[in-house]
N, C-alpha and C. Protein backbone atom coordinates (compact mmCIF):
# COMPACT_ATOMS: atom_id res chain seq x y z
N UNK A 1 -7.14 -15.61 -17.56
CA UNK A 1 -7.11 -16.92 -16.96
C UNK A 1 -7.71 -17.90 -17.95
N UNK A 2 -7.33 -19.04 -18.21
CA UNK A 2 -7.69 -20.24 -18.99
C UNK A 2 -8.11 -21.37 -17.96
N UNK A 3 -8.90 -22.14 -18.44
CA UNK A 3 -9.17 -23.50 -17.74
C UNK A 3 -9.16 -24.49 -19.15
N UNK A 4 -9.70 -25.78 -19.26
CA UNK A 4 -9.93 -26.91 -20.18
C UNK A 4 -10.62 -26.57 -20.90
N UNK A 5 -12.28 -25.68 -20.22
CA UNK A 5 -13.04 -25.81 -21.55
C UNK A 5 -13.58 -23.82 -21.56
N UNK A 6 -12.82 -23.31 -20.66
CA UNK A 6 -13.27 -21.76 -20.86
C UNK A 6 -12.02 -21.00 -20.54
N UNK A 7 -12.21 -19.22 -21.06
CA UNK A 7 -11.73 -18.71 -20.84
C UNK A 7 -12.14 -17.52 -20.10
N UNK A 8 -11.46 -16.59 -18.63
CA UNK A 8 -11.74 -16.05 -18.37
C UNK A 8 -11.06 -14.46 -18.13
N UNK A 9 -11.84 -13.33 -18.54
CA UNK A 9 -11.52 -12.02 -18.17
C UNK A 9 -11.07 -11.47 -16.73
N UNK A 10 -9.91 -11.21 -16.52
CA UNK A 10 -10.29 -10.47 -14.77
C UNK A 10 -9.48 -8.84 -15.12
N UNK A 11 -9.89 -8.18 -14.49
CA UNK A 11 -9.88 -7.05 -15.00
C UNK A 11 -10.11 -6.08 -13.60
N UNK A 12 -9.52 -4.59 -13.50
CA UNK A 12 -9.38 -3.82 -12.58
C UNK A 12 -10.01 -2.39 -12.92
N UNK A 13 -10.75 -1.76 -12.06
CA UNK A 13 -11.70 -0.77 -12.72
C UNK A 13 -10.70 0.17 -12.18
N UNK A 14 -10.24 1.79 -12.62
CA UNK A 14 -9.71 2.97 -12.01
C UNK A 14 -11.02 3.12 -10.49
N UNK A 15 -10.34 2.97 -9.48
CA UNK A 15 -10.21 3.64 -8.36
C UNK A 15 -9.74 4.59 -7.81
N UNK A 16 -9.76 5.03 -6.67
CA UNK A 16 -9.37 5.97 -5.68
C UNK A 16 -8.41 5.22 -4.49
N UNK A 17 -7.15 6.25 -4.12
CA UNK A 17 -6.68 6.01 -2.37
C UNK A 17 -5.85 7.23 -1.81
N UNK A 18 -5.97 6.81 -1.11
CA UNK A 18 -5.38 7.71 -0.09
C UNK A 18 -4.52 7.27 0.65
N UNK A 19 -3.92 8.48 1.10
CA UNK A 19 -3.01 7.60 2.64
C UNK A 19 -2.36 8.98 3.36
N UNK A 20 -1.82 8.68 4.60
CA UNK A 20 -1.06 9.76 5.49
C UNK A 20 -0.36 9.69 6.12
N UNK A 21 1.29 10.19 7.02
CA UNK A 21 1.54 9.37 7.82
C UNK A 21 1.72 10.65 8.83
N UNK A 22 2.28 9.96 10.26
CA UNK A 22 2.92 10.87 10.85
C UNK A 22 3.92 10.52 11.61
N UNK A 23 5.42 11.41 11.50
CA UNK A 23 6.53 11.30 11.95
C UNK A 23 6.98 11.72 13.47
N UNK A 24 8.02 10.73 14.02
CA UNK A 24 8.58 10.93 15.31
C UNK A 24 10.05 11.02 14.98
N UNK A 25 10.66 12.15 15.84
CA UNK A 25 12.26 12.14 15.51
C UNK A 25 12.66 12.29 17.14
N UNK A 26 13.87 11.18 17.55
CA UNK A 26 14.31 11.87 18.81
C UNK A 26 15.84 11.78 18.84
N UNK A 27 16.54 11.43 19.78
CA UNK A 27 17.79 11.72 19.91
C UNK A 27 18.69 10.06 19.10
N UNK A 28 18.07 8.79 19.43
CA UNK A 28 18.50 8.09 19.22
C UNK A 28 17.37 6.95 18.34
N UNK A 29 16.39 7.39 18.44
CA UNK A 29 15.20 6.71 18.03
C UNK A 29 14.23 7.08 17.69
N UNK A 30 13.54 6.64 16.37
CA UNK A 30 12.65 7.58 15.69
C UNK A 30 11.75 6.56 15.08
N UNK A 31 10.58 7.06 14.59
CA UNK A 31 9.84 6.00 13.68
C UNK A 31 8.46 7.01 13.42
N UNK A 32 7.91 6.19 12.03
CA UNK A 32 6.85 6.93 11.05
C UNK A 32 5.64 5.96 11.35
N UNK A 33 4.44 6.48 11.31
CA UNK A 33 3.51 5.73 11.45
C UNK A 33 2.49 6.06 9.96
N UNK A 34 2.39 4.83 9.43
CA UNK A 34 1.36 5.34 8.02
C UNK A 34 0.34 4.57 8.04
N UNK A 35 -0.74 5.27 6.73
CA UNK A 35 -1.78 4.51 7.09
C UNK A 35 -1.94 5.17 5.34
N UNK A 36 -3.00 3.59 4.50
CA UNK A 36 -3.37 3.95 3.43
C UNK A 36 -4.74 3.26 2.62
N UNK A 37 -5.08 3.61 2.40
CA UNK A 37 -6.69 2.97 1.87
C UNK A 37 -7.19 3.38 0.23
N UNK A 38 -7.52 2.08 0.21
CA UNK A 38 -7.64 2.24 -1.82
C UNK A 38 -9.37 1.23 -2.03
N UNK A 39 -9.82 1.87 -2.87
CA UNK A 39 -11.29 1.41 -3.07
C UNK A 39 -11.08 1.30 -4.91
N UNK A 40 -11.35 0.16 -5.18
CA UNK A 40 -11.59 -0.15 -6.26
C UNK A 40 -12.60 -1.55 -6.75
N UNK A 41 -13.12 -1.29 -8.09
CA UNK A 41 -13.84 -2.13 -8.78
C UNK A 41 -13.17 -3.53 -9.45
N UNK A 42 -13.52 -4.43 -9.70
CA UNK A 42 -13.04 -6.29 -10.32
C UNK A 42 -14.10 -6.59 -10.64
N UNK A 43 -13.48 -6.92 -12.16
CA UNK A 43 -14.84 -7.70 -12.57
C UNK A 43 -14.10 -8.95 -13.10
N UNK A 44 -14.95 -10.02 -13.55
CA UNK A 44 -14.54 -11.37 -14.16
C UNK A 44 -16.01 -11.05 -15.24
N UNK A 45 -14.95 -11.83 -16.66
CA UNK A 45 -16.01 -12.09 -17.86
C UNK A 45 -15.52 -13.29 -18.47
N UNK A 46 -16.94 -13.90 -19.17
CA UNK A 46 -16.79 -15.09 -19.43
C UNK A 46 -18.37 -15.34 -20.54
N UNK A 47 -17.77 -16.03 -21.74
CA UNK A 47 -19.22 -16.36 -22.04
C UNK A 47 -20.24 -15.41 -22.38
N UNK A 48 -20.18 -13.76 -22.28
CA UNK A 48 -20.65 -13.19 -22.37
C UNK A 48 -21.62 -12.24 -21.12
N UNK A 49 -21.39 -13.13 -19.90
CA UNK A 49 -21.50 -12.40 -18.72
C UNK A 49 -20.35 -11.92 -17.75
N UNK A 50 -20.66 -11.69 -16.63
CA UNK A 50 -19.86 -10.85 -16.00
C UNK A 50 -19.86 -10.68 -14.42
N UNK A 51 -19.50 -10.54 -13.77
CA UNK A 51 -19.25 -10.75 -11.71
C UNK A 51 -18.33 -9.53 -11.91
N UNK A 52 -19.33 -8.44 -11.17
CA UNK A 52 -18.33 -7.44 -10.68
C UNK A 52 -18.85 -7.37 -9.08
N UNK A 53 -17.45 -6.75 -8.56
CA UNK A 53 -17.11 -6.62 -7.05
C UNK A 53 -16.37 -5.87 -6.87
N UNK A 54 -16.98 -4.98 -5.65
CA UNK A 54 -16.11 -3.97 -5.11
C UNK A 54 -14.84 -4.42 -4.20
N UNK A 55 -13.63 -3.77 -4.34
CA UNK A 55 -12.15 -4.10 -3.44
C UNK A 55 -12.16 -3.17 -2.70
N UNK A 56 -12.04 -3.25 -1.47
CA UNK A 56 -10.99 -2.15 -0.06
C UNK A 56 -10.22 -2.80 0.11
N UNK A 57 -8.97 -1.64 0.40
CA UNK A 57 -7.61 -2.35 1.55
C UNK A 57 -7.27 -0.93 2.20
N UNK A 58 -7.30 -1.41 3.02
CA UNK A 58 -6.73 -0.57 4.40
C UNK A 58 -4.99 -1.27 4.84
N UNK A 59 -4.70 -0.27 5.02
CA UNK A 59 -3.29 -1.05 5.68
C UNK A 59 -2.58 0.26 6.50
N UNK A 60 -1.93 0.08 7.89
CA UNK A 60 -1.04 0.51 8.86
C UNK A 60 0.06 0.40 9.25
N UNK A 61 0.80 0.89 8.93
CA UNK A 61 2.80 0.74 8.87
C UNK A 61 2.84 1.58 10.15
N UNK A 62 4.17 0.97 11.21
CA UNK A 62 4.72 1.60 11.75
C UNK A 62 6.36 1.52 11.69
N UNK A 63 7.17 2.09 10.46
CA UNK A 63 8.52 2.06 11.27
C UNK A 63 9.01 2.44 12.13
N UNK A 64 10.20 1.61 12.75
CA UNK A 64 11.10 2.10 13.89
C UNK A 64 12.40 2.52 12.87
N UNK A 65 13.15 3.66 13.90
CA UNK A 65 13.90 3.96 12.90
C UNK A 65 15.23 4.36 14.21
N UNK A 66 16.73 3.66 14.06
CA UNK A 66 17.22 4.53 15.36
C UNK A 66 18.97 4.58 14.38
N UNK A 67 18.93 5.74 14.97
CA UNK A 67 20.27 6.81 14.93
C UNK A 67 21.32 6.30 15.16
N UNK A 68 22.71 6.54 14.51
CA UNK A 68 23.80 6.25 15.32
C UNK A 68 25.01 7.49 15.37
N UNK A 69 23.82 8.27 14.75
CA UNK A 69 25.21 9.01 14.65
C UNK A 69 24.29 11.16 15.32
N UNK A 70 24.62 11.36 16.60
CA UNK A 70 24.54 12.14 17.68
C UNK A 70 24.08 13.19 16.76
N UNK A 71 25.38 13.94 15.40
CA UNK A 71 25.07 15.12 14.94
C UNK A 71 24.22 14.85 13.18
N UNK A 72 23.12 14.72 13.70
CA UNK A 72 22.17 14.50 12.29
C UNK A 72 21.34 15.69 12.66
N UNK A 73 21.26 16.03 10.96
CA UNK A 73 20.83 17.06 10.73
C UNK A 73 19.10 17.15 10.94
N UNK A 74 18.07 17.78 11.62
CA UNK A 74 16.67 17.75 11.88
C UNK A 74 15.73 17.64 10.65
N UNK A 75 16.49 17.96 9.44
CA UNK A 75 15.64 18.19 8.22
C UNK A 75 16.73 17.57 7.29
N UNK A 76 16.24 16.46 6.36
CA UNK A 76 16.99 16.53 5.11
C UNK A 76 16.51 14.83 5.00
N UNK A 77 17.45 13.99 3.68
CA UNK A 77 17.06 12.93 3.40
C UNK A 77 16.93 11.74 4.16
N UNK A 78 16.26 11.13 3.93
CA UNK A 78 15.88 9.99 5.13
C UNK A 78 16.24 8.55 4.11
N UNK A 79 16.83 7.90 4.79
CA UNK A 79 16.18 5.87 4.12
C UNK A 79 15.54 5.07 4.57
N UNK A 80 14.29 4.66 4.25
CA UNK A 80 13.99 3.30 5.20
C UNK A 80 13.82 2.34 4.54
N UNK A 81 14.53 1.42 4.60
CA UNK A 81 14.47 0.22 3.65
C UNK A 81 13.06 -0.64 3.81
N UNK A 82 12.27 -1.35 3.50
CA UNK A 82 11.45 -2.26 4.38
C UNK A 82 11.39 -3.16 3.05
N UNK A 83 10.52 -4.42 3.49
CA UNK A 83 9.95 -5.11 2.60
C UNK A 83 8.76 -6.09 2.73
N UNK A 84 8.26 -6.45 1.89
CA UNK A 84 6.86 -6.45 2.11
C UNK A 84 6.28 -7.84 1.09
């Protein structure tokens, strides 16, 4: 980052996350529920000092997902488009 009369560092430390979901399948209607969490370090430098701070994010997805077609197979490839 630049301003008029300084320049500044921002920068991302290696962290950790996780996440899990769990699936519903039925005859005509289905959907996944997820969940994922990431812990990481930010720092800003400038001038020769420095502001570091810890980051969390948590976040909870639920797709819906429904069928149109009666003979689908119980196991095999899935699509879910989403966007974000």
């Amino acid at each position: 980052m630049t301003g008029p009369s300084a320049t500044v560092d921002a920068a991302f430390k290696p962290g950790y996350s996780f996440g899990g979901y769990l699936g519903q399948l039925g005859n005509k209607l289905g959907g996944e529920l997820r969940y994922s969490y990431a812990s990481n370090e930010m720092e800003l430098s400038s001038g020769g000092k420095s502001f570091k701070m810890t980051g969390r994010t948590q976040a909870v997805h639920y797709d819906l997902a429904f069928y149109f077609n009666d003979k689908r197979p119980r196991c095999g490839p899935t699509c879910w488009p989403a966007a974000g």
